[in-house]
Protein backbone atom coordinates (compact mmCIF):
# COMPACT_ATOMS: atom_id res chain seq x y z
CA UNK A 1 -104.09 125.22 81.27
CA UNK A 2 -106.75 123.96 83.89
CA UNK A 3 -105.05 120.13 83.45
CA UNK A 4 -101.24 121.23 83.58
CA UNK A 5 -102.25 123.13 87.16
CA UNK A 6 -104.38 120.23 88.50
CA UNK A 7 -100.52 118.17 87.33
CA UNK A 8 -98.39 120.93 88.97
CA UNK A 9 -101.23 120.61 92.42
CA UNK A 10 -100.81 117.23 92.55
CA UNK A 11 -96.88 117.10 91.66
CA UNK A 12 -96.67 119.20 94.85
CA UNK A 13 -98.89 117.49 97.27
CA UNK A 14 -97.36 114.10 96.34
CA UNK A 15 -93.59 115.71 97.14
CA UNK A 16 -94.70 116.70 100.17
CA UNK A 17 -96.55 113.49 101.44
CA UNK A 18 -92.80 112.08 100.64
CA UNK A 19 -91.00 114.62 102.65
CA UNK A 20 -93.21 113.78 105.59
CA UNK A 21 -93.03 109.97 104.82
CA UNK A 22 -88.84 110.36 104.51
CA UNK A 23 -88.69 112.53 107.85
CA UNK A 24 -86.24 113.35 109.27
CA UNK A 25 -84.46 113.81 105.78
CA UNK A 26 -81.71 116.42 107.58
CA UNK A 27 -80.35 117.33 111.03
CA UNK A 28 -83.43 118.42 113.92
CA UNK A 29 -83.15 121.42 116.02
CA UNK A 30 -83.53 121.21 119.84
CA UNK A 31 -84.17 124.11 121.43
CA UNK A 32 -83.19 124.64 125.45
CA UNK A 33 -85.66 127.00 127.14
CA UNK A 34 -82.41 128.02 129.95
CA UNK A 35 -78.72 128.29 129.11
CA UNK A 36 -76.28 125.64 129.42
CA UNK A 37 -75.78 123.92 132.85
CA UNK A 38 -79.19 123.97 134.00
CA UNK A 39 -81.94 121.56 135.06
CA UNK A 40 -83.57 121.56 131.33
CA UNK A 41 -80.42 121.69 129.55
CA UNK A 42 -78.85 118.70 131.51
CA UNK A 43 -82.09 116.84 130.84
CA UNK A 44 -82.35 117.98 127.20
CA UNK A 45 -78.70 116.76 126.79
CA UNK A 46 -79.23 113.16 128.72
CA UNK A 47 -82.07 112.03 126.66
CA UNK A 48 -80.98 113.54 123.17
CA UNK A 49 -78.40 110.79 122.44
CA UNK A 50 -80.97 108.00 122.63
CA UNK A 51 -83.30 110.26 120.50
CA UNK A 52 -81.03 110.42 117.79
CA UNK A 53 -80.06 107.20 117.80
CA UNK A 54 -84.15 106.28 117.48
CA UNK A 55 -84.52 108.94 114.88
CA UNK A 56 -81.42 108.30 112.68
CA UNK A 57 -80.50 111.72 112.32
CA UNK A 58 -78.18 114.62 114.57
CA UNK A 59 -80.65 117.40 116.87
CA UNK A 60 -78.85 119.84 117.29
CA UNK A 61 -79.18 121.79 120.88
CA UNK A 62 -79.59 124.90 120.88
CA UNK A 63 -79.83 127.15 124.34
CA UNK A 64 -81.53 129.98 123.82
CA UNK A 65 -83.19 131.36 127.38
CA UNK A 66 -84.48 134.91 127.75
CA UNK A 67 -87.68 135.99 129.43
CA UNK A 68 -88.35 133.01 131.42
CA UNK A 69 -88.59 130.94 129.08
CA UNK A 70 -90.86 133.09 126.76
CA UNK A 71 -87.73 134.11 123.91
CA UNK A 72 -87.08 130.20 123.00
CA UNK A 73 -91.03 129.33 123.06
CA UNK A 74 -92.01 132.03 120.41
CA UNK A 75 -88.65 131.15 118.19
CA UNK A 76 -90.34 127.43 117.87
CA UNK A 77 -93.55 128.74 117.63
CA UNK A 78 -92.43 131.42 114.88
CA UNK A 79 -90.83 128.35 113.22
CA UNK A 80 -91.88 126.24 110.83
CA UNK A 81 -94.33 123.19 111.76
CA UNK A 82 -92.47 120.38 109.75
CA UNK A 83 -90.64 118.89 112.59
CA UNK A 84 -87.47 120.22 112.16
CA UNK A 85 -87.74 122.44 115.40
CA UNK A 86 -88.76 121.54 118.54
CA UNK A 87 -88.60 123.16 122.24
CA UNK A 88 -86.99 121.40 125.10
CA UNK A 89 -88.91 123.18 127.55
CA UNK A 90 -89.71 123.40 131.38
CA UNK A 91 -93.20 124.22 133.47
CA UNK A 92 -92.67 128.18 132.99
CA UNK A 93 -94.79 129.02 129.62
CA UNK A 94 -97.70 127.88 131.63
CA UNK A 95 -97.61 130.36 133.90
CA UNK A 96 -96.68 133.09 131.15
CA UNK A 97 -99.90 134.44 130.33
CA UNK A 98 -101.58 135.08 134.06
CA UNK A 99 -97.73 136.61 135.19
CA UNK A 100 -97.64 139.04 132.08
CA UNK A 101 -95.25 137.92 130.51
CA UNK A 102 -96.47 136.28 127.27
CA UNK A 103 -100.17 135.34 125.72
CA UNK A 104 -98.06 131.82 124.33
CA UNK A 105 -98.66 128.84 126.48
CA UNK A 106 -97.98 124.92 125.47
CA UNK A 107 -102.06 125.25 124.33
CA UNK A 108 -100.18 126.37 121.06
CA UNK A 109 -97.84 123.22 120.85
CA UNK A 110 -98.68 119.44 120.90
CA UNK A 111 -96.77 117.50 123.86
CA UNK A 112 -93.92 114.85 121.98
CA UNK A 113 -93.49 113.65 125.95
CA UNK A 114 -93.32 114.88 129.08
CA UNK A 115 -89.83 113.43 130.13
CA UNK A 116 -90.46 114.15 133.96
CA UNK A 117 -91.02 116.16 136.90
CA UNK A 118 -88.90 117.38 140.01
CA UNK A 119 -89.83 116.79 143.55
CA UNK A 120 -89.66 119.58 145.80
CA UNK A 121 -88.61 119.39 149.54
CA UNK A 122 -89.28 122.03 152.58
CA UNK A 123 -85.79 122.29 153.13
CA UNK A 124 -84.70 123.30 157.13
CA UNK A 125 -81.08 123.75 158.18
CA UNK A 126 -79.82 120.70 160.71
CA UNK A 127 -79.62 122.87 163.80
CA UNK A 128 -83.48 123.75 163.29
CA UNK A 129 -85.80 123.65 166.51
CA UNK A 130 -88.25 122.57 163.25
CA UNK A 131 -87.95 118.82 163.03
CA UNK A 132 -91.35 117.76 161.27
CA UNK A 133 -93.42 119.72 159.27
CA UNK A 134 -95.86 120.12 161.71
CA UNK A 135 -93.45 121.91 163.87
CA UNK A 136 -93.20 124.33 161.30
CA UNK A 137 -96.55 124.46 160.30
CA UNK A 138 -97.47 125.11 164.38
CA UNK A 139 -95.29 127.91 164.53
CA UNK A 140 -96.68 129.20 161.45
CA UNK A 141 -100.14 129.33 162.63
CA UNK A 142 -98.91 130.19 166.07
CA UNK A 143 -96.58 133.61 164.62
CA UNK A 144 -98.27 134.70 161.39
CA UNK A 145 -95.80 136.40 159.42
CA UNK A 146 -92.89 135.92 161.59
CA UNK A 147 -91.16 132.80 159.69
CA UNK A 148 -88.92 133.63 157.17
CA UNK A 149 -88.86 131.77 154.11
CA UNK A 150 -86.05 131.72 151.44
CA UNK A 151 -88.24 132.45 147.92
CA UNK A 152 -86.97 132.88 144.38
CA UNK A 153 -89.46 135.89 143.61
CA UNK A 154 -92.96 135.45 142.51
CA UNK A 155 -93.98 132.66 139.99
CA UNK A 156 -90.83 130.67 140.94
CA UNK A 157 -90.58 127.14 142.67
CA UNK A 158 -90.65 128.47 146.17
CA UNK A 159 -93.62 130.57 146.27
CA UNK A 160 -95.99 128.68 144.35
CA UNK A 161 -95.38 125.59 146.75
CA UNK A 162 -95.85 128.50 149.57
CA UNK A 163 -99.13 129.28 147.76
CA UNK A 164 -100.43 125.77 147.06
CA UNK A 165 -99.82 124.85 151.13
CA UNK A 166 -101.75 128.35 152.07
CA UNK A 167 -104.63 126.96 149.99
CA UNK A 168 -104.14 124.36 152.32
CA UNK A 169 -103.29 125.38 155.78
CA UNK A 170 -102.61 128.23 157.85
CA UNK A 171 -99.31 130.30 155.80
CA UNK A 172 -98.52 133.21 156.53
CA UNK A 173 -94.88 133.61 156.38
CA UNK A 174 -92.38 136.06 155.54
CA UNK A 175 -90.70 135.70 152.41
CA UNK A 176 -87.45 136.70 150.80
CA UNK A 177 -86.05 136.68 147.62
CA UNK A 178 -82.34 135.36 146.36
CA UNK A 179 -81.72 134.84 142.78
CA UNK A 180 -81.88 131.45 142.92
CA UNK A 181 -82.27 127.96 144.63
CA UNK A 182 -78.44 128.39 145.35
CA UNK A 183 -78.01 131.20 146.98
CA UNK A 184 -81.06 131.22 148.96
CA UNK A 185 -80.39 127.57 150.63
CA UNK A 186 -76.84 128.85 151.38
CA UNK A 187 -78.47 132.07 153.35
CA UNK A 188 -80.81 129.80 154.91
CA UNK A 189 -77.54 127.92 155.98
CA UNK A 190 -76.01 131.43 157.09
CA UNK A 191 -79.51 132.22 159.68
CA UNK A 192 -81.17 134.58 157.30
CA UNK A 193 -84.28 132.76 156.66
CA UNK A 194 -86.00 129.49 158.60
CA UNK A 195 -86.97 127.36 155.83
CA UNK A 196 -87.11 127.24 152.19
CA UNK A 197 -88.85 125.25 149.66
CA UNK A 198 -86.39 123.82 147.39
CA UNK A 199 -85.70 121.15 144.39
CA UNK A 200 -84.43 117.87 145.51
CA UNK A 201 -81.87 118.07 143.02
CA UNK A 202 -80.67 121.56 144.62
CA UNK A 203 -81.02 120.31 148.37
CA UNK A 204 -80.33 116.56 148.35
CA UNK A 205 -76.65 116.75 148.67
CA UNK A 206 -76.54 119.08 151.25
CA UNK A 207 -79.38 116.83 153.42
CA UNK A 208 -77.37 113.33 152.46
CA UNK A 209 -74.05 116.05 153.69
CA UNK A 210 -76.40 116.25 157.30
CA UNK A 211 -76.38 120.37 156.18
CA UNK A 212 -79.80 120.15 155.96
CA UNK A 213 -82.91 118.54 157.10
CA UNK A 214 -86.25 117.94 154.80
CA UNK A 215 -88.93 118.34 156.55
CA UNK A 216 -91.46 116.69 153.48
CA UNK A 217 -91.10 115.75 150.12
CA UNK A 218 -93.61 117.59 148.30
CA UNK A 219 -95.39 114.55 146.73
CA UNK A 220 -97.88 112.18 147.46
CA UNK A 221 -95.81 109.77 148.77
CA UNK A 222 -91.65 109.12 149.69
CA UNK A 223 -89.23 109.27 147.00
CA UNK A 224 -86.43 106.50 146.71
CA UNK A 225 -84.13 109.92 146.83
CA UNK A 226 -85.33 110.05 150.15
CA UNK A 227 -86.95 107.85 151.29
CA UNK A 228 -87.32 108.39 155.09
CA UNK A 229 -88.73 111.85 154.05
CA UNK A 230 -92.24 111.92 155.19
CA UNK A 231 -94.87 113.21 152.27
CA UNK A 232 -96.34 116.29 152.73
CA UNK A 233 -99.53 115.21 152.69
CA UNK A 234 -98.89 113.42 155.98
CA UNK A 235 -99.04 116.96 157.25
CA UNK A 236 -101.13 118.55 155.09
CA UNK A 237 -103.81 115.97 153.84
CA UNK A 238 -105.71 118.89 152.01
CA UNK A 239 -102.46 119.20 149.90
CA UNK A 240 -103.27 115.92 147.72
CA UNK A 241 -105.62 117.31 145.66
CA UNK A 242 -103.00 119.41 143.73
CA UNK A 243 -100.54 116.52 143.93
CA UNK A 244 -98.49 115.76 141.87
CA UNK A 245 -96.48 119.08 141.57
CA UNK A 246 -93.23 120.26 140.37
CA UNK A 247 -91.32 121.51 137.50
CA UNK A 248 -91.33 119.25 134.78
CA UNK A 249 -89.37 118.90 131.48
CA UNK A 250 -90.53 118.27 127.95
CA UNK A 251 -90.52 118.06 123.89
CA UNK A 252 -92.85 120.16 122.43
CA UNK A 253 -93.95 121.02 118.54
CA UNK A 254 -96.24 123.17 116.75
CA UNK A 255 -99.34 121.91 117.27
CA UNK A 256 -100.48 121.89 113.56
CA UNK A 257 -97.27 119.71 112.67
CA UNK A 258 -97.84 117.01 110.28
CA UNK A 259 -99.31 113.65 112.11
CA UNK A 260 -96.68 111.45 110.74
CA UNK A 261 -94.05 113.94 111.83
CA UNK A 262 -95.48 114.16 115.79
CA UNK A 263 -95.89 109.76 115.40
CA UNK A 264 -91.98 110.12 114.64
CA UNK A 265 -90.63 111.87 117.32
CA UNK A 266 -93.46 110.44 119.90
CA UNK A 267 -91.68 107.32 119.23
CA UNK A 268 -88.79 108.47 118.97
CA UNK A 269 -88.38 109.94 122.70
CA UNK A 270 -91.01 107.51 124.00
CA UNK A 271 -87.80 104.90 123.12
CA UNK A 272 -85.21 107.64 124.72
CA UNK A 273 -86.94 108.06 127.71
CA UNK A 274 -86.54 104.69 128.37
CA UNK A 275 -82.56 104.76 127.76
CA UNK A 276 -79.80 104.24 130.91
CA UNK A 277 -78.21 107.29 130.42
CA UNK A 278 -81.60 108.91 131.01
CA UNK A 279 -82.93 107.19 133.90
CA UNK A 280 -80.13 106.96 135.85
CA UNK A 281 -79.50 110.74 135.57
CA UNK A 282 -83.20 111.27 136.46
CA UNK A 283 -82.75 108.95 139.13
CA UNK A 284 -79.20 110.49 140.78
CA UNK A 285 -81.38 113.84 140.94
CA UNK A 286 -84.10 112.89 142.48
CA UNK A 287 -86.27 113.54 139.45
CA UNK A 288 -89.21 110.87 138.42
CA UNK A 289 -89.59 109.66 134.73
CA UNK A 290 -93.26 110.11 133.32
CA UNK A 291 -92.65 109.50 129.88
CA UNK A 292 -96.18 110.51 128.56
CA UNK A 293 -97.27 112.08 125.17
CA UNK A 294 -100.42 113.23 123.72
CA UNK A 295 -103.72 113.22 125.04
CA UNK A 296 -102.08 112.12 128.47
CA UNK A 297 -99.55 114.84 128.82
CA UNK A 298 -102.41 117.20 127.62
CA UNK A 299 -104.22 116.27 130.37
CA UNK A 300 -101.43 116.51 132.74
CA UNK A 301 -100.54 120.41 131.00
CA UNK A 302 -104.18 121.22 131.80
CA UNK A 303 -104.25 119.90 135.51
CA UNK A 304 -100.52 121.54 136.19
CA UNK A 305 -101.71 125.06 135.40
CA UNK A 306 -104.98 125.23 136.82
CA UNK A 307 -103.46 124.15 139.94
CA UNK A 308 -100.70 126.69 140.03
CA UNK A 309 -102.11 129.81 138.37
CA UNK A 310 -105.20 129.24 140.97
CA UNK A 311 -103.07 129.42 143.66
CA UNK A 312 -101.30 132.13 142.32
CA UNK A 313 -104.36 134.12 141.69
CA UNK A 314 -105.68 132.76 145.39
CA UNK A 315 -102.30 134.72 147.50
CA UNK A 316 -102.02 137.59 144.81
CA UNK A 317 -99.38 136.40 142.84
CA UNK A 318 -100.73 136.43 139.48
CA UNK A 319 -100.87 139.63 137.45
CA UNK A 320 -103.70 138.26 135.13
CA UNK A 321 -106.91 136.61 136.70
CA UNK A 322 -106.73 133.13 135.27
CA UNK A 323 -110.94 133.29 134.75
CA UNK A 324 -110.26 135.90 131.99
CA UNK A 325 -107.51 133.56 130.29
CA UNK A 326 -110.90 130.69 130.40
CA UNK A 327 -108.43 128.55 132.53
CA UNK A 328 -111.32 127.11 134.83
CA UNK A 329 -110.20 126.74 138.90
CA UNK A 330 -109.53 123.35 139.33
């Protein structure tokens, strides 16, 4: 009896060792943090060709958004860790647990690649008496809590760039919510706020259209997008230490996948990263390719929210005090 289980044991572990050695035997699932048409999905979508061309198999992309990101990250995480579903995600999980809205960050999931990040801009309209950031950042100083700014509610793009530059400088401003990067650069157009923080992939058009003027590129240097848009840190040289910022875009895994599963598909979109269709759609909006995986885009995960759920906690955003979560202050 004790030999034909020690067979059956063995029978097993060798069928799995193939299964992981003949991965992927059947189609992958991709799963899109936002619905169709956004800034994830439209990256998700660019690179996947290339990755399933590099894997030899179909991922099928799946959109699934729903509490910020939170619905699509616990259906991976609830999945099972062989590989066969992964997250496309965006920045957002990280800032889940200290804005109450889930304990699941990407601790729980091992980084295939960081694809890239966004570049914000402090976005003014073209008639604005504002026309370098320091002009904006004198009249800030000058009339606390008189400037308007155009936000997207707390824990979105705007007002963690707002918080990051009053950890910075004097901020005080005024702030008020639209549901989105759209509509609140359009109101900004109309006179109801001065300035807004903004994408580059949102803005650029409207700036290249003379709509709109940038003020900075929140980066540590110019962006071939724009590249006679000063960096903030020109302005602002206290700002470099949480440089570089923005919302970023990824492939993520269970973290206690197989090894030779997470090798595959780091190689796998470590080769699609690297594919025209990619790049050049990266490029055209004004995103920047990283391309990193493991330990690296750990390390860059780590940095990213101790930056931004400090200076969340640091202006009152946050809902959970990020020194109870053990996420040190950078």
């Amino acid at each position: 009896m004790k030999r034909n289980f020690l067979g059956a044991f063995a029978a097993v572990a060798l069928s799995s060792s193939l299964a992981i050695a003949d991965y992927p035997e059947r189609e992958v699932l991709g799963v899109v943090m936002w619905g169709a048409g956004g800034a994830t999905d439209t990256v998700a979508r660019a690179v996947n060709p290339a990755a399933e061309e590099a894997l030899g198999t179909s991922i099928v992309v799946l959109n699934k958004s729903g509490g910020a990101g939170a619905i699509s990250t616990a259906f991976v995480n609830a999945a099972p860790a062989d590989g066969y579903t992964f997250l496309y995600g965006a920045e957002n999980p990280q800032l889940h647990p200290v804005m109450g809205v889930s304990s699941l960050d990407y601790s729980a999931f091992y980084p295939i690649n960081i694809l890239g990040r966004g570049v914000a801009v402090i976005a003014v309209p073209a008639s604005s008496n504002y026309k370098t950031m320091g002009d904006l950042l004198a009249d800030i100083k000058a009339n606390p809590g008189v400037v308007k700014m155009g936000s997207t509610g707390p824990g979105g793009l705007p007002s963690t760039i707002s918080a990051l530059i009053a950890n910075a400088a004097d901020f005080e401003v005024t702030a008020i919510p639209f549901g989105g990067e759209g509509p609140g650069l359009t109101a900004m157009l109309g006179g109801e706020v001065d300035f807004m923080p903004s994408g580059i992939s949102a803005a650029a058009e409207q700036i290249k259209a003379g709509k709109m003027r940038a003020l900075a590129v929140v980066n540590p240097a110019s962006v071939d997008t724009l590249p006679n848009v000063p960096p903030i840190t020109d302005a602002v040289p206290e700002m470099k230490k949480f440089l570089p910022w923005g919302p970023f875009y990824g492939v993520f895994v269970r973290k206690d996948a197989p090894a030779e599963v997470k090798a595959t598909l780091e190689s796998a979109f470590g080769k699609a990263a690297e594919s025209a269709q990619f790049t050049t759609l990266m490029a055209n909006r004004g995103n920047v390719v990283m391309n990193i995986s493991g330990s690296e885009a750990e390390a860059f995960l780590k940095k990213w929210q101790q930056v931004t759920v400090w200076a969340l906690q640091d202006t009152g955003a946050a809902k959970v005090d990020p020194a109870s979560l053990g996420i040190k202050r950078p």
